[in-house]
Structure formats: structure tokens, C-alpha cells
PDB file of N, CA and C in Angstrom:
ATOM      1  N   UNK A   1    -160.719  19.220-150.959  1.00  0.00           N
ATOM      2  CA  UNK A   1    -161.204  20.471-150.423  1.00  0.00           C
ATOM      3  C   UNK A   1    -160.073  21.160-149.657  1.00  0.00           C
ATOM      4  N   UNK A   2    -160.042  22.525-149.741  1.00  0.00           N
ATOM      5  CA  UNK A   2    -159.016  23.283-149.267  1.00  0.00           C
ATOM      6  C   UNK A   2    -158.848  23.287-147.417  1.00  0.00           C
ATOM      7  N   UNK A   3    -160.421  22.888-146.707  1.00  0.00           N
ATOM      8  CA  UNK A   3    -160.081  23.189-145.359  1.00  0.00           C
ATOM      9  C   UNK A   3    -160.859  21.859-145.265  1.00  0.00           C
ATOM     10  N   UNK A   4    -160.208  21.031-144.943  1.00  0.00           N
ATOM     11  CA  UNK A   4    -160.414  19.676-144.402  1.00  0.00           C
ATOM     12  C   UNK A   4    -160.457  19.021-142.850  1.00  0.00           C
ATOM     13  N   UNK A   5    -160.203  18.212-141.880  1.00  0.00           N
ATOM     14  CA  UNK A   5    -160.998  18.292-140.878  1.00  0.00           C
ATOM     15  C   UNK A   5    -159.793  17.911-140.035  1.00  0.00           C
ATOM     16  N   UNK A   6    -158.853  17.726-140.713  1.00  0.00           N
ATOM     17  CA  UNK A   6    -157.288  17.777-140.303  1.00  0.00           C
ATOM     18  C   UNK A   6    -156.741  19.091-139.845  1.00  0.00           C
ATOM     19  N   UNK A   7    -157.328  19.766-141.033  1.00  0.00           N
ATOM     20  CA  UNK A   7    -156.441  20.927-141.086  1.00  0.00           C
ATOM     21  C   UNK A   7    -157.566  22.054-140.375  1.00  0.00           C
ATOM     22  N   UNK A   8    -158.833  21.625-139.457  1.00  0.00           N
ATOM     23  CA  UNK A   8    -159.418  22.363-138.861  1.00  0.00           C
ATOM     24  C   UNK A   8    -158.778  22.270-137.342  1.00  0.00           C
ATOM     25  N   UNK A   9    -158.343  20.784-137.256  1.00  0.00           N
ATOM     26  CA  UNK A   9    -158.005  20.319-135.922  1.00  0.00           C
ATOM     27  C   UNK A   9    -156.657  21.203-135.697  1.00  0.00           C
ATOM     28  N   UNK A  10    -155.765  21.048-136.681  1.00  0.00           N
ATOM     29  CA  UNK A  10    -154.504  21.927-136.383  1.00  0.00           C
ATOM     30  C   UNK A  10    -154.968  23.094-135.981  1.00  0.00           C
ATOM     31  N   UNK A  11    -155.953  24.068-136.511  1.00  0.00           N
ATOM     32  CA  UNK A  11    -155.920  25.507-136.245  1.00  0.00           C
ATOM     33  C   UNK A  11    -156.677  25.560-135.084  1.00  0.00           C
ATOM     34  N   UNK A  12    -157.592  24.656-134.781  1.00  0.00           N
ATOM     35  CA  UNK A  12    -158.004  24.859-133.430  1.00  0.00           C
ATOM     36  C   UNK A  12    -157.161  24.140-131.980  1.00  0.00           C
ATOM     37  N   UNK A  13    -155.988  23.562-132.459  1.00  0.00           N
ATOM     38  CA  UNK A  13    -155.276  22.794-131.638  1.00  0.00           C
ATOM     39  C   UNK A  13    -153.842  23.887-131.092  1.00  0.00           C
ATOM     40  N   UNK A  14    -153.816  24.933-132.582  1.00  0.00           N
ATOM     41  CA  UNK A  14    -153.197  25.971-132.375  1.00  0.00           C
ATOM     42  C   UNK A  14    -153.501  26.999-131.717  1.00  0.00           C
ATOM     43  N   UNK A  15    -155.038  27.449-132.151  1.00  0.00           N
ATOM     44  CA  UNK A  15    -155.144  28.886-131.351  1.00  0.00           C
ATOM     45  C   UNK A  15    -156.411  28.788-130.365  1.00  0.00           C
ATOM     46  N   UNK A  16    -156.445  27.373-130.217  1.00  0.00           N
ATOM     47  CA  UNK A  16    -157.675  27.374-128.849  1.00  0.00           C
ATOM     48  C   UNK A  16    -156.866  26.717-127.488  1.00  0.00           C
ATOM     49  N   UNK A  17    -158.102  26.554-127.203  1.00  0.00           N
ATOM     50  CA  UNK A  17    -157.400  25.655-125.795  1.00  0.00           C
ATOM     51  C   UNK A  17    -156.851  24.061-125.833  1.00  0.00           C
ATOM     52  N   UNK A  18    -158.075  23.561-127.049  1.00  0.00           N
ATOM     53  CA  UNK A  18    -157.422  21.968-127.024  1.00  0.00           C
ATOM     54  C   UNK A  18    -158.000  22.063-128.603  1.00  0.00           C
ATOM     55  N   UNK A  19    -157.546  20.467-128.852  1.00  0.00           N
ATOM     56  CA  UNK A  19    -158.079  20.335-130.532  1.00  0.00           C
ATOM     57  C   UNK A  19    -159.735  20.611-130.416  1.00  0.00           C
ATOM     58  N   UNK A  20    -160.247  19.964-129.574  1.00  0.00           N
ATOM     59  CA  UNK A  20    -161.809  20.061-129.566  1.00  0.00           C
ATOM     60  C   UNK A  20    -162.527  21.900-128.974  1.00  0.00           C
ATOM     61  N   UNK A  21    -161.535  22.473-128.795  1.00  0.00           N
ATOM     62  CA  UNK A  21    -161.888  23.530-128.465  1.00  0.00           C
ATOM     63  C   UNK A  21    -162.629  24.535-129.809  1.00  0.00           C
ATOM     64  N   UNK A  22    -163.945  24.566-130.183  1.00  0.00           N
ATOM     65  CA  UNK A  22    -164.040  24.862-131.360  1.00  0.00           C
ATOM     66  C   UNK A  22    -164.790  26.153-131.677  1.00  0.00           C
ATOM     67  N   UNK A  23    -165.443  26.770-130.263  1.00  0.00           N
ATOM     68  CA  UNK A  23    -166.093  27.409-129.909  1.00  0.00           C
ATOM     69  C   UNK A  23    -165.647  29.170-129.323  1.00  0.00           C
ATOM     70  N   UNK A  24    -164.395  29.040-128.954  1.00  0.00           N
ATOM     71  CA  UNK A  24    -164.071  30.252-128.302  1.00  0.00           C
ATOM     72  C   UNK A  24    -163.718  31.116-129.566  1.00  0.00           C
ATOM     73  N   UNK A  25    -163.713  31.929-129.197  1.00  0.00           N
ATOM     74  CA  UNK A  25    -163.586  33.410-129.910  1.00  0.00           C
ATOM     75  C   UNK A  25    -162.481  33.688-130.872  1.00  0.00           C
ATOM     76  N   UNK A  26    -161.149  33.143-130.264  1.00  0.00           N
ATOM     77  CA  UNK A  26    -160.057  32.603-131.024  1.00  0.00           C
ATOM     78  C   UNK A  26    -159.416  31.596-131.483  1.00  0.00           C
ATOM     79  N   UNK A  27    -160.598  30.954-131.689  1.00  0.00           N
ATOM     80  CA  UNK A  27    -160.239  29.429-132.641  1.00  0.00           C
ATOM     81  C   UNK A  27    -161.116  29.889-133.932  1.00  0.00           C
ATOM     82  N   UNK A  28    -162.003  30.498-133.576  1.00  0.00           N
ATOM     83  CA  UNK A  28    -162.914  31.023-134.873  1.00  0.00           C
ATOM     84  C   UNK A  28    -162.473  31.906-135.639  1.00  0.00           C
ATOM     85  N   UNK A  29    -161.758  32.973-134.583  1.00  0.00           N
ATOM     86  CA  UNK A  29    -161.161  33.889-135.582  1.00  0.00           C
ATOM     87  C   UNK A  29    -159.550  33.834-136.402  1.00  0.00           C
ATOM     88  N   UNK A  30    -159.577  32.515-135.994  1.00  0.00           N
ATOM     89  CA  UNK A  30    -158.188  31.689-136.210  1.00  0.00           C
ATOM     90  C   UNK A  30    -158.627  31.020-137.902  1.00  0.00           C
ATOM     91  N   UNK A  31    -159.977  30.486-137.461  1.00  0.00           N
ATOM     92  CA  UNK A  31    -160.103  29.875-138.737  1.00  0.00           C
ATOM     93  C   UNK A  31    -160.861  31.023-139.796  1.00  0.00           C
ATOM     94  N   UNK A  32    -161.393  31.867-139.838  1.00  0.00           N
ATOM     95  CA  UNK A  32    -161.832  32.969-140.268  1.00  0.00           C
ATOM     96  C   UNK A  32    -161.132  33.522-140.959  1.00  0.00           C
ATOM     97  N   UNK A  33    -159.975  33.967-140.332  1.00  0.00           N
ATOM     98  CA  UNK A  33    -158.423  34.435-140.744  1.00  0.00           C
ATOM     99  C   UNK A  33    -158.328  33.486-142.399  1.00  0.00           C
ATOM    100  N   UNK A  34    -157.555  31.783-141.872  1.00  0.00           N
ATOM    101  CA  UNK A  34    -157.485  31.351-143.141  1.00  0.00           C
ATOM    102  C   UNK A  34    -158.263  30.974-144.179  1.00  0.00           C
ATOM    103  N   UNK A  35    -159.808  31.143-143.795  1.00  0.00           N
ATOM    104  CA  UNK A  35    -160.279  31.295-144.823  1.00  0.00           C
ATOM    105  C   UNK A  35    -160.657  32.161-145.769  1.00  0.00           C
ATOM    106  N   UNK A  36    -160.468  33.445-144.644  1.00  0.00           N
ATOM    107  CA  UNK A  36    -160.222  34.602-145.473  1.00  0.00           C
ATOM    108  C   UNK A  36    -158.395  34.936-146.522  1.00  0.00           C
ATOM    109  N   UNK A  37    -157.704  34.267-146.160  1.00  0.00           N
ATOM    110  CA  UNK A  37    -156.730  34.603-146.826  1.00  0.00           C
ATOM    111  C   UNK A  37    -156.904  33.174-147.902  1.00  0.00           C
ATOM    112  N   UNK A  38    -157.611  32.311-148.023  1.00  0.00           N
ATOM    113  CA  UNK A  38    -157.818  31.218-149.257  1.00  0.00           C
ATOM    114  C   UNK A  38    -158.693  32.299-150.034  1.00  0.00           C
ATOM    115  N   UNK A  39    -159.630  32.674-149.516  1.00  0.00           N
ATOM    116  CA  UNK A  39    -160.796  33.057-150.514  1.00  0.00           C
ATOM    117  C   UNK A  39    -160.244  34.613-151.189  1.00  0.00           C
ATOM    118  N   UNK A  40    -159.150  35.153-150.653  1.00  0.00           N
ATOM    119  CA  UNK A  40    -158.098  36.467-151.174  1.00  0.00           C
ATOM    120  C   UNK A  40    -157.253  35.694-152.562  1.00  0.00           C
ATOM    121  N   UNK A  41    -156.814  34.482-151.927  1.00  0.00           N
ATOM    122  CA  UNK A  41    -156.013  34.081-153.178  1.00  0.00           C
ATOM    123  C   UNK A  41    -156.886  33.778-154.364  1.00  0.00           C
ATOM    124  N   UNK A  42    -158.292  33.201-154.402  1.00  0.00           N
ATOM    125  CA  UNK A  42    -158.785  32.384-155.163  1.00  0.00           C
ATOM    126  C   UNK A  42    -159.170  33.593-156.020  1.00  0.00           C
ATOM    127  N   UNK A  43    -159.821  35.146-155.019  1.00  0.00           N
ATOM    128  CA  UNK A  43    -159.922  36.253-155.763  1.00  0.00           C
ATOM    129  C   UNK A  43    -158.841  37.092-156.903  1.00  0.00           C
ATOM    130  N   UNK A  44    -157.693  36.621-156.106  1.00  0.00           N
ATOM    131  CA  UNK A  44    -156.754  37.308-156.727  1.00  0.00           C
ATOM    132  C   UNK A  44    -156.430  36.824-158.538  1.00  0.00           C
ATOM    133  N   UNK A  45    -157.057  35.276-159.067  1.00  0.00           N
ATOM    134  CA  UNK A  45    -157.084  34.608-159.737  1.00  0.00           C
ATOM    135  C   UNK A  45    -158.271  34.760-160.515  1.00  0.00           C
ATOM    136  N   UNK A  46    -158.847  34.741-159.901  1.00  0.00           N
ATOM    137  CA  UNK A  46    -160.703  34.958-160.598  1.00  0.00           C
ATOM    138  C   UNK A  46    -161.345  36.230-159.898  1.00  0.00           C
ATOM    139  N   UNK A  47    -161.221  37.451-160.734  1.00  0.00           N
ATOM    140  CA  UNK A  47    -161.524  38.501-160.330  1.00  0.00           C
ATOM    141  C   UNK A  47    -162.878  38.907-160.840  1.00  0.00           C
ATOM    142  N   UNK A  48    -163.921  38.070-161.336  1.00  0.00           N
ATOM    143  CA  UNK A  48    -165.302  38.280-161.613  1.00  0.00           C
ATOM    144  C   UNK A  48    -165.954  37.254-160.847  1.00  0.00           C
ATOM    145  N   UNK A  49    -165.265  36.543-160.199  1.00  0.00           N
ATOM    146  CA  UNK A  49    -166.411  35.658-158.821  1.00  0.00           C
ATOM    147  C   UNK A  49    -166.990  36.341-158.067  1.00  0.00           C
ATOM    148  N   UNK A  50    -168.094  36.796-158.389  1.00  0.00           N
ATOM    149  CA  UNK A  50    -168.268  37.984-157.367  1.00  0.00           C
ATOM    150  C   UNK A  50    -169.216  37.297-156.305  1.00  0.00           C
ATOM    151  N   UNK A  51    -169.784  36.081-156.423  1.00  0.00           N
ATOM    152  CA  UNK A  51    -170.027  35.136-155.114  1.00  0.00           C
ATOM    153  C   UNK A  51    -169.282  35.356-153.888  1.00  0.00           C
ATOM    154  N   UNK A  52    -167.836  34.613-154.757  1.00  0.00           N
ATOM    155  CA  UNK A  52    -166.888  34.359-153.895  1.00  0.00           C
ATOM    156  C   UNK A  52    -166.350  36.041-153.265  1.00  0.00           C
ATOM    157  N   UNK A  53    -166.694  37.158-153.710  1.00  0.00           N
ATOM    158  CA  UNK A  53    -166.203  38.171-153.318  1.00  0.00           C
ATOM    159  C   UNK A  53    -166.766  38.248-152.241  1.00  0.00           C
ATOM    160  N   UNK A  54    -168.689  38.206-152.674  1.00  0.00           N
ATOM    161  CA  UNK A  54    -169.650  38.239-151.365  1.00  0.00           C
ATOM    162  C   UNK A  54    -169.544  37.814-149.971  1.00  0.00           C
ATOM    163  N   UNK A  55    -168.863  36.319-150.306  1.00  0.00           N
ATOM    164  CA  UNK A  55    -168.729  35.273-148.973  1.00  0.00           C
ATOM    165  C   UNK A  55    -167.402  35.689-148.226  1.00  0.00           C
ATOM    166  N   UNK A  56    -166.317  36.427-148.895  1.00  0.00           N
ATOM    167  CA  UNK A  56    -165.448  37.109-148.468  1.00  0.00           C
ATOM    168  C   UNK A  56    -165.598  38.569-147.766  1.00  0.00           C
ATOM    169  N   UNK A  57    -166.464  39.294-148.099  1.00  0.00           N
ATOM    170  CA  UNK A  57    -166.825  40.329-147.536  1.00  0.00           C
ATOM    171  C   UNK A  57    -167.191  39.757-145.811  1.00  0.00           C
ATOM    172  N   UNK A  58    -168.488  39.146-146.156  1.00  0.00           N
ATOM    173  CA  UNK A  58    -169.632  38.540-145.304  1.00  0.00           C
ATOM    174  C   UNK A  58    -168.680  38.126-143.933  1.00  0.00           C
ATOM    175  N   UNK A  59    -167.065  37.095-144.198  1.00  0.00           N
ATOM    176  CA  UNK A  59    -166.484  36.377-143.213  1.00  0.00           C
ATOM    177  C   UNK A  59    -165.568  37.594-142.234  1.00  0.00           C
ATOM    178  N   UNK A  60    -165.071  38.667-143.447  1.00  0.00           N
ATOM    179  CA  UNK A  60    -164.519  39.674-142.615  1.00  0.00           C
ATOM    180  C   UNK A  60    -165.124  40.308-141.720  1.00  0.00           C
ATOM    181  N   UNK A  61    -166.799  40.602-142.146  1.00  0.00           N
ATOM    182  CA  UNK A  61    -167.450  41.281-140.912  1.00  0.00           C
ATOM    183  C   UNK A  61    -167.634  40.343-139.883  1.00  0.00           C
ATOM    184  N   UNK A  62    -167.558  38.641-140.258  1.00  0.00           N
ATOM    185  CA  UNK A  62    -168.006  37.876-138.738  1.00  0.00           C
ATOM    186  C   UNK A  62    -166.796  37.882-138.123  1.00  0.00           C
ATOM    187  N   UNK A  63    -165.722  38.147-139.123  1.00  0.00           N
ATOM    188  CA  UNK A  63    -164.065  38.259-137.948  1.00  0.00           C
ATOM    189  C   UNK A  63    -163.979  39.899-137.064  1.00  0.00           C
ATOM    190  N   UNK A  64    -164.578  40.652-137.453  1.00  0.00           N
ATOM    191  CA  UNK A  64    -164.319  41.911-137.121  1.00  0.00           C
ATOM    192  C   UNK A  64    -165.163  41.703-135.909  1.00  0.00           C
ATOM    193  N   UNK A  65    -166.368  41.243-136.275  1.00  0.00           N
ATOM    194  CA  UNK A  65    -167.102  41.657-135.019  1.00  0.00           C
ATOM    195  C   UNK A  65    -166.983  40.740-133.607  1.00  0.00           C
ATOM    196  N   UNK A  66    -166.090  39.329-134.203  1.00  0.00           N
ATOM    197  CA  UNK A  66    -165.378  38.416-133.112  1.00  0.00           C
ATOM    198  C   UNK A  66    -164.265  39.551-132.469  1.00  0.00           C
ATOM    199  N   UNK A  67    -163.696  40.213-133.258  1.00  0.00           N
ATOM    200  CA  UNK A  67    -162.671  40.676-132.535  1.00  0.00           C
ATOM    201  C   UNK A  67    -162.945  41.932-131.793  1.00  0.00           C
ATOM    202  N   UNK A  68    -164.469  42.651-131.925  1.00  0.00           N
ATOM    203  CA  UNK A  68    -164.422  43.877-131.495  1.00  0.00           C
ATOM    204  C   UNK A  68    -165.064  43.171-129.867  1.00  0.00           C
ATOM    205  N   UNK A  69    -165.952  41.985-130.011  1.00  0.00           N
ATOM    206  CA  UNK A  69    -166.372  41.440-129.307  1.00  0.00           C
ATOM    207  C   UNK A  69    -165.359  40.975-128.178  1.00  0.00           C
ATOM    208  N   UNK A  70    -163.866  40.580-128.640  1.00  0.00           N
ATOM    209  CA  UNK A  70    -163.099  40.108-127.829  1.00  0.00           C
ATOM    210  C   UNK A  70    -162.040  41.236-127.261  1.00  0.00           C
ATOM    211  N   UNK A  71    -162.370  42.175-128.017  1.00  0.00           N
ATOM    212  CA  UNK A  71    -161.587  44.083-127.722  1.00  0.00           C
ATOM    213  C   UNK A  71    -162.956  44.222-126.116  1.00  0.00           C
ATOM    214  N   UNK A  72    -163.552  43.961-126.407  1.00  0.00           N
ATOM    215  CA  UNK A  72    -164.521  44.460-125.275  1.00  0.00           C
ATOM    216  C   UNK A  72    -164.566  43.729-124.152  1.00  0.00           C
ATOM    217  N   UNK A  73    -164.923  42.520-124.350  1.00  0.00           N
ATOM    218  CA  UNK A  73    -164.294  41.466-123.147  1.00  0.00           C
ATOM    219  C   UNK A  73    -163.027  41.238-122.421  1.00  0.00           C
ATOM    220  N   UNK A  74    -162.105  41.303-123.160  1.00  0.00           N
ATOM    221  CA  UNK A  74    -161.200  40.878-122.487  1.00  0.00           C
ATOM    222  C   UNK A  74    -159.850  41.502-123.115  1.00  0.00           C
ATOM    223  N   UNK A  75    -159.044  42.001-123.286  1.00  0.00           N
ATOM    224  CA  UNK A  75    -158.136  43.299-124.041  1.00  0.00           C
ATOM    225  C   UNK A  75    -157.223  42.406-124.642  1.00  0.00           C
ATOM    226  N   UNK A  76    -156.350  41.153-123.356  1.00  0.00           N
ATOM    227  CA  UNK A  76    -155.159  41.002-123.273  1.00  0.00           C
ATOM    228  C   UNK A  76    -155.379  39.518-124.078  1.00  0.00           C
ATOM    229  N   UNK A  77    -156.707  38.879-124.360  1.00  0.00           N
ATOM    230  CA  UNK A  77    -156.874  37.630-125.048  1.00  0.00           C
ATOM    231  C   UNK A  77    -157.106  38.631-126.795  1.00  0.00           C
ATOM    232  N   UNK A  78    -157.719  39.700-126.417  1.00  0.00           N
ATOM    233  CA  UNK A  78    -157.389  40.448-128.620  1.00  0.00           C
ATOM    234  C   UNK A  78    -156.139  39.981-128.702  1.00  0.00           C
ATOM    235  N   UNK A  79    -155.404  41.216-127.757  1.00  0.00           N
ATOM    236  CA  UNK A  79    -153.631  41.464-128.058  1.00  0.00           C
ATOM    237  C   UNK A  79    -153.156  40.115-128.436  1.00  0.00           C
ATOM    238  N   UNK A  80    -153.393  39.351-127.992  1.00  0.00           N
ATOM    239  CA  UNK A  80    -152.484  37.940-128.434  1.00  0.00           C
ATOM    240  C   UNK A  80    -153.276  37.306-129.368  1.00  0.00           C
ATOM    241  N   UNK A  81    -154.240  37.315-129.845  1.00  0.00           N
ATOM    242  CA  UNK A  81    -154.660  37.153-131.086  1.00  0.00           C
ATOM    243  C   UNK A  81    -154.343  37.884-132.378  1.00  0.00           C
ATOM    244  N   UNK A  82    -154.312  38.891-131.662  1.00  0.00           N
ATOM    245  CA  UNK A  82    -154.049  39.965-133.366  1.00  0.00           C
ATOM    246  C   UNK A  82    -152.590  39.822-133.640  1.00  0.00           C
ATOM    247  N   UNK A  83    -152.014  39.864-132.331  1.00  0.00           N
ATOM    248  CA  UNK A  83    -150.190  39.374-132.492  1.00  0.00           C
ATOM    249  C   UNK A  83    -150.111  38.012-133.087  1.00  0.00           C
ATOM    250  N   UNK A  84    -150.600  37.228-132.744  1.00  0.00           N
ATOM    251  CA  UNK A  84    -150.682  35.703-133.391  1.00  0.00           C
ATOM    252  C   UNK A  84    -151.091  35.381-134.805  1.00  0.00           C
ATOM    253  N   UNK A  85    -151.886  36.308-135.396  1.00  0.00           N
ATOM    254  CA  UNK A  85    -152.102  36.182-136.683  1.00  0.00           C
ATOM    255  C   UNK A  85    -151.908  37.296-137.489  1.00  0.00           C
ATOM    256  N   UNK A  86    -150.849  37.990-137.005  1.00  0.00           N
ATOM    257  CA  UNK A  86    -150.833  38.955-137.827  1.00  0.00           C
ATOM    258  C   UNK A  86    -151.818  40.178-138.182  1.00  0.00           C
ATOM    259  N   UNK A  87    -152.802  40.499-137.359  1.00  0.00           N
ATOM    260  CA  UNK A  87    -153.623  41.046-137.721  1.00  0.00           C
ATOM    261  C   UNK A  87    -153.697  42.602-137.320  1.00  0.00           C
ATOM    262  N   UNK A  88    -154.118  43.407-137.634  1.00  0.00           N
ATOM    263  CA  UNK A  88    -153.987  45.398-137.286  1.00  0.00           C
ATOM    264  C   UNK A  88    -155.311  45.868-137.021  1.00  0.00           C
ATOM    265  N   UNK A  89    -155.550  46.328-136.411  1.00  0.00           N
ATOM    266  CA  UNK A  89    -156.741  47.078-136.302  1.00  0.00           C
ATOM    267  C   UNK A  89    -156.657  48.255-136.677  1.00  0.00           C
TER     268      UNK A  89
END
């Protein structure tokens, strides 16, 4: 499987507070991120999955609305998220 429980620990060991940190706003939208850029590649390959298009749509709005959520709370924890993954609003 592409996101395994290794490779969950890295991204939350990266963009949270600790490995077990699994909950905050930017560990989710950390992992959100790469699963949105797996499920871009898998599209880019199989361009009639339209499942897989669905579940790709579906994750961008739960990342958008983590981040509008974290635009509203707190400014300077977005900024270093969106800087950290590359991301634009």
C-alpha cells in the first residue's frame, strides 16, 4: 500500500508536534497534501477512474477547509504550513 504506517509516522513526525501528534490541523493537512498528490499521479495514468477523481475532489475540499480553518485561527501557523508544503492560496 502506498501510505503505510511508517510513512504516516514520518509525516506526522514532520509537520506535527511529535510522531503521535495526529490530530492538529497540520499533520492532517500534511497528510492530505500527499495523498492528494498520489491520487494526482494515479489520475494522471488512469484518466477514466472517475472514483478515484471523486475521492480526490472530496480530500481537496477537507484540505481547503483545514486551511481556511487554520487562516482564521491562527495566521502565522497557515503561513508556515503553506510555506512548508508548497502550497498557494
Amino acid at each position: 500500500m502506498y501510505l503505510d504506517q511508517a510513512k504516516k509516522q514520518e509525516i506526522f513526525g514532520k509537520y506535527g508536534k511529535s510522531n503521535a501528534d495526529t490530530g492538529s490541523a497540520e499533520s492532517q493537512i500534511a497528510l492530505f497534501s500527499y495523498r492528494i498528490s498520489h491520487l494526482t499521479e494515479h489520475l494522471k495514468k488512469n484518466h477514466k477512474d472517475h472514483a478515484t477523481a471523486r475521492s480526490l475532489t472530496i480530500l481537496v475540499g477537507k484540505r481547503r477547509a483545514l486551511l481556511d480553518y487554520l487562516y482564521d485561527r491562527d495566521i502565522n501557523r497557515y503561513r508556515a504550513i503553506v510555506k512548508a508544503l508548497g502550497l498557494r492560496r
